[in-house]
Structure formats: C-alpha cells, structure tokens
Protein backbone atom coordinates (compact mmCIF):
# COMPACT_ATOMS: atom_id res chain seq x y z
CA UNK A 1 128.38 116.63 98.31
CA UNK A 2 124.94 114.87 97.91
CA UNK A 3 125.00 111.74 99.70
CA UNK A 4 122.06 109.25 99.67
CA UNK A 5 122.25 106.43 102.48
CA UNK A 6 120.07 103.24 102.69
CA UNK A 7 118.95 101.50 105.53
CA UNK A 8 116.77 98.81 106.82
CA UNK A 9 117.07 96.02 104.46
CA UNK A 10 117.16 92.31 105.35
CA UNK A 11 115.87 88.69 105.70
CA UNK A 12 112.45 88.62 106.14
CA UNK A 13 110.07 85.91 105.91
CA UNK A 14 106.74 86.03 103.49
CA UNK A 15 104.42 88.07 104.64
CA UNK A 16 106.55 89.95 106.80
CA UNK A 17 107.45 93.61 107.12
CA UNK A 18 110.36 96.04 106.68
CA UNK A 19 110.85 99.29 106.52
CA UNK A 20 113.52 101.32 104.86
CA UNK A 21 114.70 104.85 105.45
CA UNK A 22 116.72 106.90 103.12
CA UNK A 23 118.90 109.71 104.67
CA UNK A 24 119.83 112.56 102.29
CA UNK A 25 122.23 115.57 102.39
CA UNK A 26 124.02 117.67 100.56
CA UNK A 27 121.07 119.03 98.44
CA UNK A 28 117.51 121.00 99.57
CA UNK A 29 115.78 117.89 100.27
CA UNK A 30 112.17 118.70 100.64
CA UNK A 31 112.46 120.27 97.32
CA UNK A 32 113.19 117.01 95.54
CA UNK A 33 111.22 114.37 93.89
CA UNK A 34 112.03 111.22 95.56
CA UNK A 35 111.41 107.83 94.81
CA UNK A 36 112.63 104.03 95.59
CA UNK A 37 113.62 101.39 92.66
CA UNK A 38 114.83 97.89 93.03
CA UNK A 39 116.84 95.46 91.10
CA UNK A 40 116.10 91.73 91.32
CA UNK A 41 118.79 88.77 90.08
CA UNK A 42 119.42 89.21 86.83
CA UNK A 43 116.65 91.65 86.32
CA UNK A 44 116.97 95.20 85.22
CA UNK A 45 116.26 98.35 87.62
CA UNK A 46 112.57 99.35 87.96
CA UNK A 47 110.58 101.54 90.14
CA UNK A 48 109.02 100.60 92.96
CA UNK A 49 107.48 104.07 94.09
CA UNK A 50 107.78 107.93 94.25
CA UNK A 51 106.57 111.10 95.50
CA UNK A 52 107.31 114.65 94.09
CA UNK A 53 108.35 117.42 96.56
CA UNK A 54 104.63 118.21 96.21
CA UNK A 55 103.91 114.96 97.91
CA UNK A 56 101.76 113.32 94.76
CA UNK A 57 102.84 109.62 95.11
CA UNK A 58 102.50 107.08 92.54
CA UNK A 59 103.71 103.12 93.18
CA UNK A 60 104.03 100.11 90.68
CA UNK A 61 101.32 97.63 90.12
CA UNK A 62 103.10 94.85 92.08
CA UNK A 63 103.11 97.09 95.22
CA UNK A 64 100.05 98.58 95.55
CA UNK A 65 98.29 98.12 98.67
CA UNK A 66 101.28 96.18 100.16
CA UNK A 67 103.77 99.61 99.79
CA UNK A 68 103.80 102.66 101.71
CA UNK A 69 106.48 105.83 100.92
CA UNK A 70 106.34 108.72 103.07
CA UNK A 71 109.13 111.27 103.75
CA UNK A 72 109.84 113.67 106.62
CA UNK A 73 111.72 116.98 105.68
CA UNK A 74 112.67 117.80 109.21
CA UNK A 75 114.39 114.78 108.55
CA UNK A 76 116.24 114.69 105.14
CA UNK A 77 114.37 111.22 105.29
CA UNK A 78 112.70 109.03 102.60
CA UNK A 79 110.84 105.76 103.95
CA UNK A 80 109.69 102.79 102.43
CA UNK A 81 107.04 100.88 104.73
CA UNK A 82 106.64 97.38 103.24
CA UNK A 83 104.10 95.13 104.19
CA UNK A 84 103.40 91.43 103.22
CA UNK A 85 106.03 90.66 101.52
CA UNK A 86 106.67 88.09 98.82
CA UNK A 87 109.78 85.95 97.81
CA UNK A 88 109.73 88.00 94.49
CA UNK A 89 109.75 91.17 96.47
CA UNK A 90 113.75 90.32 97.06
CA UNK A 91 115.84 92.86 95.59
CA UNK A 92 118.50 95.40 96.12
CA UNK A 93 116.45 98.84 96.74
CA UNK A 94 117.62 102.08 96.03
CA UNK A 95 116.67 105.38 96.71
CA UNK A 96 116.31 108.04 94.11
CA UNK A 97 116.36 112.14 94.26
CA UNK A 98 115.82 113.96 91.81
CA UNK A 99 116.90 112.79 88.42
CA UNK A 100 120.75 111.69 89.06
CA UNK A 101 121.64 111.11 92.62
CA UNK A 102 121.02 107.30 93.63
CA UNK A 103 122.27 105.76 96.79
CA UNK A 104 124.42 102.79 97.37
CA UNK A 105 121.11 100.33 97.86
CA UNK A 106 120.27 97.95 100.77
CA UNK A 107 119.56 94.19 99.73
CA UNK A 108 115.73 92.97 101.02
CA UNK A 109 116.06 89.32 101.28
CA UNK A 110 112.48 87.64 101.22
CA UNK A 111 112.64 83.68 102.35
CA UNK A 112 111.60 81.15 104.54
C-alpha cells in the first residue's frame, strides 16, 4: 500500500535550519507530483511547496528564498531544506503525492 513517512521535524531556534525528508512507497514515485503543506494552531492546511514529476517547482510567498524542495528518485525521497526560520514557520508539515496520499506529518517547532 502507499505509505508516506515524515521525518526531521523539531525544535529549532529562529533563524535556524531543518531539513525534512519524505520516504514514499507503494506507488511509482518519480512519476508523482510531490509537494509539502503545513498546518499551524488553529490555522487551516496550506502549501508550503511542490514539484511535478517533471521537476517544475513552485513555493508560497512566505517561503521563498528561505525554502528549498528537492527529491531523489533513487530514493523514493522528498526533502524539504529550510533555512532561517521564523516562530511563525511552526507547524505540523506534511508531505503530499499526487492528489490523495498524505503522510502522517512531523511537527517543526520554531522558539527560543
């Protein structure tokens, strides 16, 4: 079955750095459009970044610049590199394939 599995989150202070990785199978990976989301506190799910299987990326205004996705098909892996982070950067992040499958999420705690 498709299974989508988070890691990397954490507690990291501002302007720190993290990096996620997304580890997929079950499905023809480098065929899929991937992408990340988060979900802050009582806020609702929105995207964060993605790629298509044709590697054309795209990333939301409050990331860009700070944000890096890149995947590796040898791999089954989806990465988020993030850089300088900011206290409203904390979230639960998800990773995305496709249209339906989501993973569990990993919680990215940014605090001092």
């Amino acid at each position: 079955q498709v299974q989508l599995v988070e890691s990397g989150g954490g507690l990291v202070q501002p302007g720190g750095s993290l990096r996620l990785s997304c580890t997929a199978s079950g499905f023809p990976f480098s065929m899929y459009g991937m992408a990340w989301y988060r979900q802050g506190p009582s806020e609702t799910r929105e995207l964060v970044a993605r790629t298509t299987a044709e590697g054309i990326m795209t990333y939301a205004d409050s990331v860009k610049g700070r944000f890096t996705i890149s995947r590796d098909n040898a791999k089954n892996t989806f990465y988020l590199q993030m850089n300088s982070l900011k206290p409203e950067d904390t979230a639960v992040y998800y990773c995305k394939a496709g249209a339906m499958y989501w993973g569990q999420g990993t919680q990215v705690t940014v605090s001092s």
